[in-house]
Protein backbone atom coordinates (compact mmCIF):
# COMPACT_ATOMS: atom_id res chain seq x y z
CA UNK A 1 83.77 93.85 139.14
CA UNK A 2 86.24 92.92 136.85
CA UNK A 3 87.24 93.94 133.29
CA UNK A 4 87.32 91.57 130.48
CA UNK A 5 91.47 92.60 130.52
CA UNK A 6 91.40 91.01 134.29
CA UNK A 7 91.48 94.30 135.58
CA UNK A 8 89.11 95.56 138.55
CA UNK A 9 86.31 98.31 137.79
CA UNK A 10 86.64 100.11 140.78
CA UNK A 11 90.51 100.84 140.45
CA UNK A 12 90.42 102.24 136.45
CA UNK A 13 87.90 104.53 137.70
CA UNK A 14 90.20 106.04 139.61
CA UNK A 15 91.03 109.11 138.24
CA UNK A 16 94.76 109.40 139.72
CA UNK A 17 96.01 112.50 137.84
CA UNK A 18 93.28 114.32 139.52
CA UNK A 19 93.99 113.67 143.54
CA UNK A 20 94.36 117.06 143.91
CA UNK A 21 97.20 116.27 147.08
CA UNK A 22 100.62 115.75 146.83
CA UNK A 23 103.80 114.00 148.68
CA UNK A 24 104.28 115.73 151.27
CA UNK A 25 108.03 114.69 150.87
CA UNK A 26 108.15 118.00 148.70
CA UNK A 27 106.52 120.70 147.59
CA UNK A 28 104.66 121.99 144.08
CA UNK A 29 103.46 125.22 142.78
CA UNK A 30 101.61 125.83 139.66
CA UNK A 31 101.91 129.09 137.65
CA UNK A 32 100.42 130.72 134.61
CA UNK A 33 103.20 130.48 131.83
CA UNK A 34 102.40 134.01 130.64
CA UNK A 35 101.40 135.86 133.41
CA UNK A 36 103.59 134.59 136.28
CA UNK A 37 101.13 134.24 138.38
CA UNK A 38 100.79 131.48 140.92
CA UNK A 39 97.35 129.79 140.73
CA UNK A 40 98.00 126.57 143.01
CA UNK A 41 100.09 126.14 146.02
CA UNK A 42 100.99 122.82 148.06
CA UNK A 43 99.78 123.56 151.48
CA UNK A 44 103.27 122.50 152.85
CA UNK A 45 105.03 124.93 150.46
CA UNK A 46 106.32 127.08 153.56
CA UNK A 47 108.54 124.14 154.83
CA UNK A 48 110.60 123.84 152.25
CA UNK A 49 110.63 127.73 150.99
CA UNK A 50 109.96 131.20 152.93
CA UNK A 51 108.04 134.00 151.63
CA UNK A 52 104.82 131.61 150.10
CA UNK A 53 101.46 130.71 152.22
CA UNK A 54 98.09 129.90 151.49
CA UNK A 55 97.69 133.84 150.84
CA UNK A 56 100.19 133.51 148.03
CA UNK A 57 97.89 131.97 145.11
CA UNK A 58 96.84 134.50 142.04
CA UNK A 59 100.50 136.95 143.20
CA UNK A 60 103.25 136.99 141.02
CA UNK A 61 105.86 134.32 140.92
CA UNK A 62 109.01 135.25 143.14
CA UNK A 63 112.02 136.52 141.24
CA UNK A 64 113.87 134.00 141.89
CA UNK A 65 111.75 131.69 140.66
CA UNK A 66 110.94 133.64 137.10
CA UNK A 67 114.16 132.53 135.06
CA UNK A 68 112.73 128.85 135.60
CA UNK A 69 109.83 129.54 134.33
CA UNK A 70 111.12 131.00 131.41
CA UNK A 71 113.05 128.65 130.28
CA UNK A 72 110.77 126.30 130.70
CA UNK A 73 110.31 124.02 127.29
CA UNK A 74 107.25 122.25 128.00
CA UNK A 75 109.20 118.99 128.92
CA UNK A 76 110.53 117.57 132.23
CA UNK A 77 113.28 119.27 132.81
CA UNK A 78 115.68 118.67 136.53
CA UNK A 79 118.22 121.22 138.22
CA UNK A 80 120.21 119.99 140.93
CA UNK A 81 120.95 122.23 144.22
CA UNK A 82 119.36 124.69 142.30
CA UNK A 83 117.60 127.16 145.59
CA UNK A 84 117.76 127.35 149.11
CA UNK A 85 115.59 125.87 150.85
CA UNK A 86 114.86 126.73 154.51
CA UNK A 87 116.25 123.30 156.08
CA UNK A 88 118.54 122.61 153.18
CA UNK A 89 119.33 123.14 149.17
CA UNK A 90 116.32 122.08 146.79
CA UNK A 91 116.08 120.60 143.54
CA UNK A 92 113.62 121.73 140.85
CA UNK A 93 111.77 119.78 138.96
CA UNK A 94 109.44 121.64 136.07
CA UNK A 95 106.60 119.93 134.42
CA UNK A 96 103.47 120.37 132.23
CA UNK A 97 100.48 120.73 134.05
CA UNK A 98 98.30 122.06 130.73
CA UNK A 99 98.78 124.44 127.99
CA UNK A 100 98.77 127.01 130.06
CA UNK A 101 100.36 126.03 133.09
CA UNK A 102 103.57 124.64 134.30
CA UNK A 103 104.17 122.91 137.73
CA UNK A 104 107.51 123.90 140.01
CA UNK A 105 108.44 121.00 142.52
CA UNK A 106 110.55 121.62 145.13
CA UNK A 107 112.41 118.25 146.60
CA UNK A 108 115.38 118.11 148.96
CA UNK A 109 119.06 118.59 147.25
CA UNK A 110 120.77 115.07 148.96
CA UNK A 111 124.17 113.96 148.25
CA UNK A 112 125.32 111.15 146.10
CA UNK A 113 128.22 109.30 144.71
CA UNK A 114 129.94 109.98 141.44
CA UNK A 115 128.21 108.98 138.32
CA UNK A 116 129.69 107.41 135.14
CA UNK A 117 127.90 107.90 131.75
CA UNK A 118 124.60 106.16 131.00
CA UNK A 119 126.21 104.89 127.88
CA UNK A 120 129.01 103.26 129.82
CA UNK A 121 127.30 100.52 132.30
CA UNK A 122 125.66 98.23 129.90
CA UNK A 123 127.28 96.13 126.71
CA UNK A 124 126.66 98.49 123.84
CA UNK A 125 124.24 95.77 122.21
CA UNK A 126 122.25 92.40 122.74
CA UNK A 127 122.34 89.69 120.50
CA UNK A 128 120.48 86.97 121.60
CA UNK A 129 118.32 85.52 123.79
CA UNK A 130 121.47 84.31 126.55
CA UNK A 131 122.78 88.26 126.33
CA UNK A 132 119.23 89.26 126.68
CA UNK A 133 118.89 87.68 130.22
CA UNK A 134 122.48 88.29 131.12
CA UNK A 135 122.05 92.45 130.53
CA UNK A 136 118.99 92.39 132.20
CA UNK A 137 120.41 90.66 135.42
CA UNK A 138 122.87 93.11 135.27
CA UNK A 139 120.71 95.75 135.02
CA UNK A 140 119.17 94.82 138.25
CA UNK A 141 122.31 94.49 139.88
CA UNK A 142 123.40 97.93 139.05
CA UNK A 143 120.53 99.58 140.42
CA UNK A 144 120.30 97.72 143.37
CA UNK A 145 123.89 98.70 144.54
CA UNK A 146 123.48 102.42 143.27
CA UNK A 147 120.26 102.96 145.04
CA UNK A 148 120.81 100.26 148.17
CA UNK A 149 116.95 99.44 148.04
CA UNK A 150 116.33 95.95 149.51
CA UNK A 151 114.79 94.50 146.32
CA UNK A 152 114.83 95.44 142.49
CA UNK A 153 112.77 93.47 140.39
CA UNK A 154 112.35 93.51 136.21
CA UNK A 155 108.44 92.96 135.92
CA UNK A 156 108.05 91.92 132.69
CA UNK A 157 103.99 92.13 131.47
CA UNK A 158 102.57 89.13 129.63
CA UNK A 159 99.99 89.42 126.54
CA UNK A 160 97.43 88.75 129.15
CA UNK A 161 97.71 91.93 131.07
CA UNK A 162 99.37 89.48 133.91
CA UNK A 163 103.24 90.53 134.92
CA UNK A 164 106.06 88.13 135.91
CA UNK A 165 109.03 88.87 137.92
CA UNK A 166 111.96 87.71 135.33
CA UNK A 167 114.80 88.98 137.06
CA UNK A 168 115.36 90.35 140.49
CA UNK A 169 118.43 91.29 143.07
CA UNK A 170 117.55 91.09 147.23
CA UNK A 171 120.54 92.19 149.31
CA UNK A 172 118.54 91.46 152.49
CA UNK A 173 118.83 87.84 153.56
CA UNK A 174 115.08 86.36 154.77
CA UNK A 175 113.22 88.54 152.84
CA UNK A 176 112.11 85.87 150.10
CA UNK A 177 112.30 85.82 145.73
CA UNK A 178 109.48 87.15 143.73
CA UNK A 179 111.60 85.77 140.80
CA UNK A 180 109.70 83.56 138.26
CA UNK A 181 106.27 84.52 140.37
CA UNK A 182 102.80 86.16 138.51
CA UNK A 183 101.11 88.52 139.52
CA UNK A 184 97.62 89.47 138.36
CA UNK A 185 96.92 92.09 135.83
CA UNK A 186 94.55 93.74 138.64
CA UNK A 187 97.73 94.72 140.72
CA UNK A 188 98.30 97.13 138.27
CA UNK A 189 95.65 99.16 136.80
CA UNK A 190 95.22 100.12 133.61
CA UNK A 191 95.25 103.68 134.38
CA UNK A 192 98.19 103.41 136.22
CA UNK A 193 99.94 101.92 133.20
CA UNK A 194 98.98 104.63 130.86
CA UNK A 195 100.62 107.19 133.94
CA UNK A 196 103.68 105.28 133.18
CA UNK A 197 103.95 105.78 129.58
CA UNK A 198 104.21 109.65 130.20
CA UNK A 199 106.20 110.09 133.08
CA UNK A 200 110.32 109.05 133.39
CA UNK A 201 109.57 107.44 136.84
CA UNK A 202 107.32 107.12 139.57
CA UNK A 203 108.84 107.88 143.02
CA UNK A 204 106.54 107.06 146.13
CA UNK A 205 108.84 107.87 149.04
CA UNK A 206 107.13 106.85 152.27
CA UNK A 207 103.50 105.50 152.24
CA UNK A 208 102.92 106.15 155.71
CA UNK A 209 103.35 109.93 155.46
CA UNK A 210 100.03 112.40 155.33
CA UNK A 211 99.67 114.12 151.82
CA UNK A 212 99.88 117.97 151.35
CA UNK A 213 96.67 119.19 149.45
CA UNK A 214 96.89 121.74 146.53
CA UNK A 215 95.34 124.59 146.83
CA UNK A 216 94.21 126.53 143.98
CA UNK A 217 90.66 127.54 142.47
CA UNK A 218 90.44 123.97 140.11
CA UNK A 219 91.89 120.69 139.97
CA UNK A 220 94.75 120.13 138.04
CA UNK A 221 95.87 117.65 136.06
CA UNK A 222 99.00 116.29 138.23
CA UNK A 223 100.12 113.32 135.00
CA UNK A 224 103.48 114.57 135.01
CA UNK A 225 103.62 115.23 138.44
CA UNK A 226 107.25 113.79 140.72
CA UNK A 227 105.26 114.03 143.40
CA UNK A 228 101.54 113.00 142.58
CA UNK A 229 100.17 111.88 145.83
CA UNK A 230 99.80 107.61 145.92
CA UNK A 231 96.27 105.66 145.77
CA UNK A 232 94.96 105.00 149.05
CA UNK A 233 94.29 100.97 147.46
CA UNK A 234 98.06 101.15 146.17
CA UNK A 235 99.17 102.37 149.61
CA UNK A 236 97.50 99.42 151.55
CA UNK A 237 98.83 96.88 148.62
CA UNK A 238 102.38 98.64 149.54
CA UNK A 239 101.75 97.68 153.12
CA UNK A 240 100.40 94.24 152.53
CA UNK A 241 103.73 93.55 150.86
CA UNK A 242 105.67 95.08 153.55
CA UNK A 243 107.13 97.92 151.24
CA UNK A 244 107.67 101.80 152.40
CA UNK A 245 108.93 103.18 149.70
CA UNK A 246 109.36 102.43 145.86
CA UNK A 247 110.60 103.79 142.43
CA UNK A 248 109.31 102.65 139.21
CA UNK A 249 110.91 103.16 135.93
CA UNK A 250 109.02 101.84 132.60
CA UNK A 251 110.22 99.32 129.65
CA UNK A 252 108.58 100.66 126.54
CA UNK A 253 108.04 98.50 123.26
CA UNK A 254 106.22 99.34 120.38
CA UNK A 255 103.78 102.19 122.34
CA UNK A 256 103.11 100.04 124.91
CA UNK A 257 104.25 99.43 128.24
CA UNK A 258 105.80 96.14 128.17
CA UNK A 259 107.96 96.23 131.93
CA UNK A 260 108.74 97.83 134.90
CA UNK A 261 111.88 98.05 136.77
CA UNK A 262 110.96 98.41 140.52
CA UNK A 263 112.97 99.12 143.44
CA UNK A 264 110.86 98.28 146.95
CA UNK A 265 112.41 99.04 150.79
CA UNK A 266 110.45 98.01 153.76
CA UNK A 267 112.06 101.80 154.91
CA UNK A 268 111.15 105.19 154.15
CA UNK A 269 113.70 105.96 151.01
CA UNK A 270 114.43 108.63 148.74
CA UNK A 271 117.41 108.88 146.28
CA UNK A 272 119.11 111.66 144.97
CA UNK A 273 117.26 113.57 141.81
CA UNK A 274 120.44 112.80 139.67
CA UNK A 275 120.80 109.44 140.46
CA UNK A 276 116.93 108.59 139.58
CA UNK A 277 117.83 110.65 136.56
CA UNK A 278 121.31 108.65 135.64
CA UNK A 279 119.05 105.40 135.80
CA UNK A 280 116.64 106.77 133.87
CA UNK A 281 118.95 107.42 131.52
CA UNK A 282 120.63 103.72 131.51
CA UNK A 283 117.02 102.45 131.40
CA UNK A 284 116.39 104.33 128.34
CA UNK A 285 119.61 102.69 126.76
CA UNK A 286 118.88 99.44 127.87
CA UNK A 287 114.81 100.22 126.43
CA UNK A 288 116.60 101.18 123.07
CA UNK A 289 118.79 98.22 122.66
CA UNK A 290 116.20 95.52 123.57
CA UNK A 291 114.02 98.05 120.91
CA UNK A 292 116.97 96.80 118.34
CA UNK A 293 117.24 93.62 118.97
CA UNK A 294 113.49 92.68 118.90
CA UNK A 295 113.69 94.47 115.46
CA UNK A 296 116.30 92.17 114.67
CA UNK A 297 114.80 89.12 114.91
CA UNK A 298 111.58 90.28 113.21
CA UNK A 299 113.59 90.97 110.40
CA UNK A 300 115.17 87.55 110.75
CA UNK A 301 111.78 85.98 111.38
CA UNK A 302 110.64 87.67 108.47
CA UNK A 303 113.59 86.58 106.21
CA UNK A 304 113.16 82.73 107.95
CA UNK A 305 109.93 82.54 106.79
CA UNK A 306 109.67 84.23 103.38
CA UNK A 307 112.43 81.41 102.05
CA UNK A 308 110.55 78.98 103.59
CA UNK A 309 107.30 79.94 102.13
CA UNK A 310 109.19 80.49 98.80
CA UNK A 311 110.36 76.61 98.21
CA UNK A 312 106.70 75.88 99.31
CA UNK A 313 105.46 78.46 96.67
CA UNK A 314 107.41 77.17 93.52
CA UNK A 315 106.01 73.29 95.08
CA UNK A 316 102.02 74.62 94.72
CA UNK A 317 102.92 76.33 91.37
CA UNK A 318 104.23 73.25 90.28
CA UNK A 319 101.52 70.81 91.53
CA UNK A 320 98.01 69.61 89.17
CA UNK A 321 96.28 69.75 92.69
CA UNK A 322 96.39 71.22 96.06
CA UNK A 323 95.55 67.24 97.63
CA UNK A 324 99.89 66.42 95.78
CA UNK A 325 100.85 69.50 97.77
CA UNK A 326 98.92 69.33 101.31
CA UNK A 327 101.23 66.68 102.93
CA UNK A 328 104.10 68.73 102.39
CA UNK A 329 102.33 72.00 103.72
CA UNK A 330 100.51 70.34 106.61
CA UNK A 331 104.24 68.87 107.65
CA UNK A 332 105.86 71.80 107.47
CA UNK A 333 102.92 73.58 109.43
CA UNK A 334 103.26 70.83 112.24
CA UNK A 335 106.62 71.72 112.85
CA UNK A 336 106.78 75.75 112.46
CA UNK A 337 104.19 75.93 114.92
CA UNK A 338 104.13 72.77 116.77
CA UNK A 339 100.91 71.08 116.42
CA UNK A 340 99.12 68.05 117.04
CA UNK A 341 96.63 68.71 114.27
CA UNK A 342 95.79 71.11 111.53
CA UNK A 343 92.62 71.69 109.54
CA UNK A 344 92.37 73.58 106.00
CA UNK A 345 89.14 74.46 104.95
CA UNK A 346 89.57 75.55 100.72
CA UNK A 347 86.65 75.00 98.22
CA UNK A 348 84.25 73.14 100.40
CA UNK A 349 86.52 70.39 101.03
CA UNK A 350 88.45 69.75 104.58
CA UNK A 351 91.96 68.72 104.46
CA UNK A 352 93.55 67.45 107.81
CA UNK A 353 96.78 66.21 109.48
CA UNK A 354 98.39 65.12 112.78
CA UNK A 355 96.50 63.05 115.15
CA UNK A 356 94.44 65.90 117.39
CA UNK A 357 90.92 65.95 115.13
CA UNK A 358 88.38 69.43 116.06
CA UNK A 359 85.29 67.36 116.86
CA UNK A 360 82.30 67.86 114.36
CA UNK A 361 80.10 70.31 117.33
CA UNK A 362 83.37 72.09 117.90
CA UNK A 363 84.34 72.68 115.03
CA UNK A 364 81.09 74.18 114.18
CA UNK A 365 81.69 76.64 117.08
CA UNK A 366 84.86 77.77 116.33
CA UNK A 367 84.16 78.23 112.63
CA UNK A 368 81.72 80.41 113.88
CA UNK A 369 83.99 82.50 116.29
CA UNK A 370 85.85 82.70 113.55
CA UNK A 371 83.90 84.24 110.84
CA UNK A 372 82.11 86.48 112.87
CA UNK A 373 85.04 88.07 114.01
CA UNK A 374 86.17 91.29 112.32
CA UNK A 375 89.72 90.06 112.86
CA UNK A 376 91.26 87.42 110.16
CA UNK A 377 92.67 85.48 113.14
CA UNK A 378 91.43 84.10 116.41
CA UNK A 379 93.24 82.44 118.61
CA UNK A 380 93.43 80.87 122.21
CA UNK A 381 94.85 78.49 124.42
CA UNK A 382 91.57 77.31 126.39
CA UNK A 383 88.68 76.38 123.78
CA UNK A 384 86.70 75.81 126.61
CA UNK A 385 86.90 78.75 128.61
CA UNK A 386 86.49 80.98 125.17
CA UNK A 387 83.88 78.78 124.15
CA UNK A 388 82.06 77.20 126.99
CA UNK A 389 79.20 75.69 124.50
CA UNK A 390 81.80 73.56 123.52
CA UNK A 391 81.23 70.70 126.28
CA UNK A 392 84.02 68.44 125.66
CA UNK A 393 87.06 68.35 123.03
CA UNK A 394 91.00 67.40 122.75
CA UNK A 395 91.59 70.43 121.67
CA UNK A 396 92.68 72.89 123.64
CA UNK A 397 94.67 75.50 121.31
CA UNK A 398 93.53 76.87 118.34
CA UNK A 399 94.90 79.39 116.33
CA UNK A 400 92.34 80.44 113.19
CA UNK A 401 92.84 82.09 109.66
CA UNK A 402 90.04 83.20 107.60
CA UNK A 403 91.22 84.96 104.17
CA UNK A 404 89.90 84.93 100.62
CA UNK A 405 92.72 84.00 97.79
CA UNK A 406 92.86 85.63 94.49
CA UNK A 407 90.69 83.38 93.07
CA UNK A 408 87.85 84.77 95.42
CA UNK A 409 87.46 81.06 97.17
CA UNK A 410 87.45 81.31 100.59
CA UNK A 411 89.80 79.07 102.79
CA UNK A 412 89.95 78.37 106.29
CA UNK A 413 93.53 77.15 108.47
CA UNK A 414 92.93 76.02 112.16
CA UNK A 415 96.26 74.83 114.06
CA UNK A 416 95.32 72.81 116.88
CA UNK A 417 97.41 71.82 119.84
CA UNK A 418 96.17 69.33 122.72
CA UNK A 419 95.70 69.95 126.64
CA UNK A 420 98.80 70.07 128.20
CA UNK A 421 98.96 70.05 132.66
CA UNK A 422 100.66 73.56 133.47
CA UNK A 423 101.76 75.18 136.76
CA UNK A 424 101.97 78.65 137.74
CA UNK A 425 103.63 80.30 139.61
CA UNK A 426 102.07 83.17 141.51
CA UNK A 427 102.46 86.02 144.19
CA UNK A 428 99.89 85.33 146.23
CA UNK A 429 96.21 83.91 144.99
CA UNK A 430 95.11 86.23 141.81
CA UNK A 431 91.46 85.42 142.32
CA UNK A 432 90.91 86.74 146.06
CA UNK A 433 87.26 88.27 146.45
CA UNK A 434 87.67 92.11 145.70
CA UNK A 435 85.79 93.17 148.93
CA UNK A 436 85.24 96.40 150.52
CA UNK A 437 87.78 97.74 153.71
CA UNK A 438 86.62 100.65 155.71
CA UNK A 439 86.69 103.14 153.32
CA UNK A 440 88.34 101.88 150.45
CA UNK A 441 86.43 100.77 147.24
CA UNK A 442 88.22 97.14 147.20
CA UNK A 443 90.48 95.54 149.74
CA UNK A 444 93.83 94.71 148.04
CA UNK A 445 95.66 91.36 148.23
CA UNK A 446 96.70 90.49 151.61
CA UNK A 447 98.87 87.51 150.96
CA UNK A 448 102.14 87.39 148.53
CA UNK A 449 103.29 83.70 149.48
CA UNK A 450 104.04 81.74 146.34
CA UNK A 451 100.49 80.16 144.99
CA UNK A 452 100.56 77.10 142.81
CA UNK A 453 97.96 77.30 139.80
CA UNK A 454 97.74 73.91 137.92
CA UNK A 455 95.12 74.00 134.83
CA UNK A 456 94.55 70.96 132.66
CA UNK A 457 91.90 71.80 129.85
CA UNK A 458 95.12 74.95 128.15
CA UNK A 459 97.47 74.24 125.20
CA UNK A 460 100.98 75.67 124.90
CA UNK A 461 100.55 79.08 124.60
CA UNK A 462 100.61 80.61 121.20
CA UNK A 463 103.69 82.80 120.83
CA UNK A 464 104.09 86.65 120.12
CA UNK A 465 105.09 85.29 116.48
CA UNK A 466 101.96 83.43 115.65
CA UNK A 467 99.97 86.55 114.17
CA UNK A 468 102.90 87.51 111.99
CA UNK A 469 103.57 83.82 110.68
CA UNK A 470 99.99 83.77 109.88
CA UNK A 471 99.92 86.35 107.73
CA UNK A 472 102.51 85.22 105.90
CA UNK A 473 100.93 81.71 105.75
CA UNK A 474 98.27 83.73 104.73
CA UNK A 475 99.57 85.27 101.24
CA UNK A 476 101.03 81.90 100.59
CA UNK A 477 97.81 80.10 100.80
CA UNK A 478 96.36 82.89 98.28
CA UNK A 479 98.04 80.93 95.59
CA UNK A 480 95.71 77.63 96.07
CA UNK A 481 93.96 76.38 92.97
């Protein structure tokens, strides 16, 4: 089944921070943060560190384990070569497990290459759109030759829930571009996506490997777990694409996760703790300075608008009616947000431009969409997909405003745009039957080859901007006699 997001039942029920199992590329312990005493153990903890077993859970944390522990803030916090290990040095990597309890992982210490500052690799700012795309390619390129994964991709997610590859670096000739493909919002689940607003990265190091169970007398909570054993569905979806091993880090905008930077290798992988850390760290620059500049042009959008909205003020003000001042608005309207038509609705009288006309039975429908909705606006890009008991109609866009002016008369805007043919491109098909495989819930995606969509009955989408232009529009239109 899936969601009305795209996304498939079966996978957000998933309850991923509770496996219970672990990577068994390392190994975790849990402790009590005021007793010291151990309550879970990984049941490969005795590879990487003498003295523990499956005996070991409810005794007190070794000594040379306690200064961790207590200085232990409640945040992620990474120490380099910091024990020895039987094989070889360990890092340490402390997390929060609960309010009582903290979780010690225990990964191999590996060498690495000299690292500049974080600040240091990128331009210190973007300014537009052209420095946008060339940062980000850059971006790519740097992590690809730090980590020497076959493919890095910048997965950039789409108001739909869908993602699209918008930049990407292979250094493995024959292995194929994902660049400019879609992928389906189903690949990624939503409770996957929430993981990755609350962890720095997520490191799957070889797919093939058997997990290493927890032991300990309850589940716990593994969020902000390194090594949180992987989704049996994502692990055949890794080997569908041919991908081993892979390292996520997140793009955050405005609490939301808005893109992924993702390193695949069809080999069993794992990079050093400081580099993943020194990347995190240049991602979080790069995150604050596309942060800045999206602030920036909301700021100039804002500015834009408000002057534009001001000559059109002091032109209603100055008009005997609103029928001297509506081809003037509807032009301007037309052009801001490219129409083919646009319909006010003010004081029981309908005032239209452009040459796309909302039928009489669809406009009925989408009138009432519109004023049912507890939202002011309502908007799509398919009429009939939203609103399949509209049969037949030109329009194919609509983007609705329903507000009551000062005066307490209710108005109505609809900005209409016409079918346009599309094409896009995507990974593989998105709509493959989610069937059942052995023991898995749903069978993921097999295929990846590029998979032409071409619709006919969508508009131009409506931009990220359209909501905020509205409600500008909006206050504007308040002034109508």
């Amino acid at each position: 089944m899936v969601t009305s997001g795209g996304f498939i039942q079966a996978c957000e029920q998933e309850q991923l921070h509770l496996s219970g199992a672990i990577q068994s590329y390392g190994a975790l312990l849990i402790a009590n943060k005021k007793t010291i005493q151990i309550t879970h153990l990984s049941t490969n903890i005795s590879d990487f560190i003498s003295g523990f077993d499956e005996h070991s859970v409810g005794h007190l944390v070794p000594e040379i384990l306690e200064g961790l522990i207590q200085n232990f803030n409640g945040t992620t916090q990474f120490y380099e070569n910091e024990l020895q290990g039987i094989n070889s040095r360990l890092d340490v990597i402390l997390n929060a497990v609960d309010e009582q309890h903290m979780a010690i992982e225990l990964v191999p210490s590996l060498p690495h290459v000299r690292l500049q500052s974080a600040i240091k690799v990128l331009p210190p700012s973007i300014d537009s759109d052209a420095v946008l795309n060339s940062v980000r390619q850059q971006l790519v390129d740097y992590i690809a030759e730090l980590t020497g994964f076959e493919r890095v991709m910048y997965y950039e997610f789409l108001p739909s829930g869908d993602g699209e590859v918008i930049a990407e670096c292979c250094q493995r000739e024959g292995m194929g571009s994902y660049l400019g493909l879609r992928f389906p919002a189903s690949d990624i689940p939503q409770i996957a996506r929430n993981l990755y607003l609350k962890t720095p990265w997520r490191a799957i190091y070889d797919a093939s490997a058997p997990t290493a169970a927890v032991m300990g007398h309850f589940t716990p909570d593994l969020t902000h777990s390194h090594l949180r054993s992987v989704s049996p569905i994502h692990i055949q979806y890794m080997r569908n694409m041919g991908v081993m091993s892979s390292v996520s880090w997140s793009i955050i905008g405005r609490n939301e996760l808005s893109a992924l930077l993702s390193i695949h290798d069809a080999e069993a992988k794992a990079i050093p703790l400081p580099v993943m850390q020194h990347l995190w760290e240049v991602i979080a620059q790069f995150n604050l300075m596309l942060r800045e500049f999206a602030a920036r042009k909301r700021v100039n959008l804002h500015a834009r608008m408000q002057e534009q909205l001001n000559k059109l003020q002091v032109r209603i003000n100055s008009a005997e009616s609103f029928s001297d001042v509506w081809p003037q608005l509807s032009a301007w309207l037309m052009n801001e947000f490219k129409l083919q038509g646009v319909l006010l609705v003010h004081a029981n009288e309908q005032f239209t431009a452009g040459t796309l006309k909302l039928e009489p039975h669809a406009f009925k429908q989408v009138q009432a969409k519109l004023l049912n909705s507890k939202e002011m606006l309502w908007q799509t890009d398919n009429l009939l997909g939203a609103l399949p008991a509209i049969e037949l109609s030109e329009v194919a866009g609509v983007a609705a405003l329903n507000a009551l002016p000062q005066s307490q008369q209710g108005f109505q805007l609809y900005l209409l745009r016409g079918c346009e043919t599309y094409q896009i491109s995507w990974g593989g098909r998105p709509d493959k039957p989610h069937e059942q495989q052995g023991e898995l819930a749903i069978s993921p995606r097999r295929s990846f080859e590029k998979w032409i969509e071409t619709g006919l009955s969508f508009s131009m989408p409506w931009s990220e901007d359209t909501r905020l232009k509205l409600m500008k529009v909006r206050l504007l239109l308040q002034l109508l006699k």
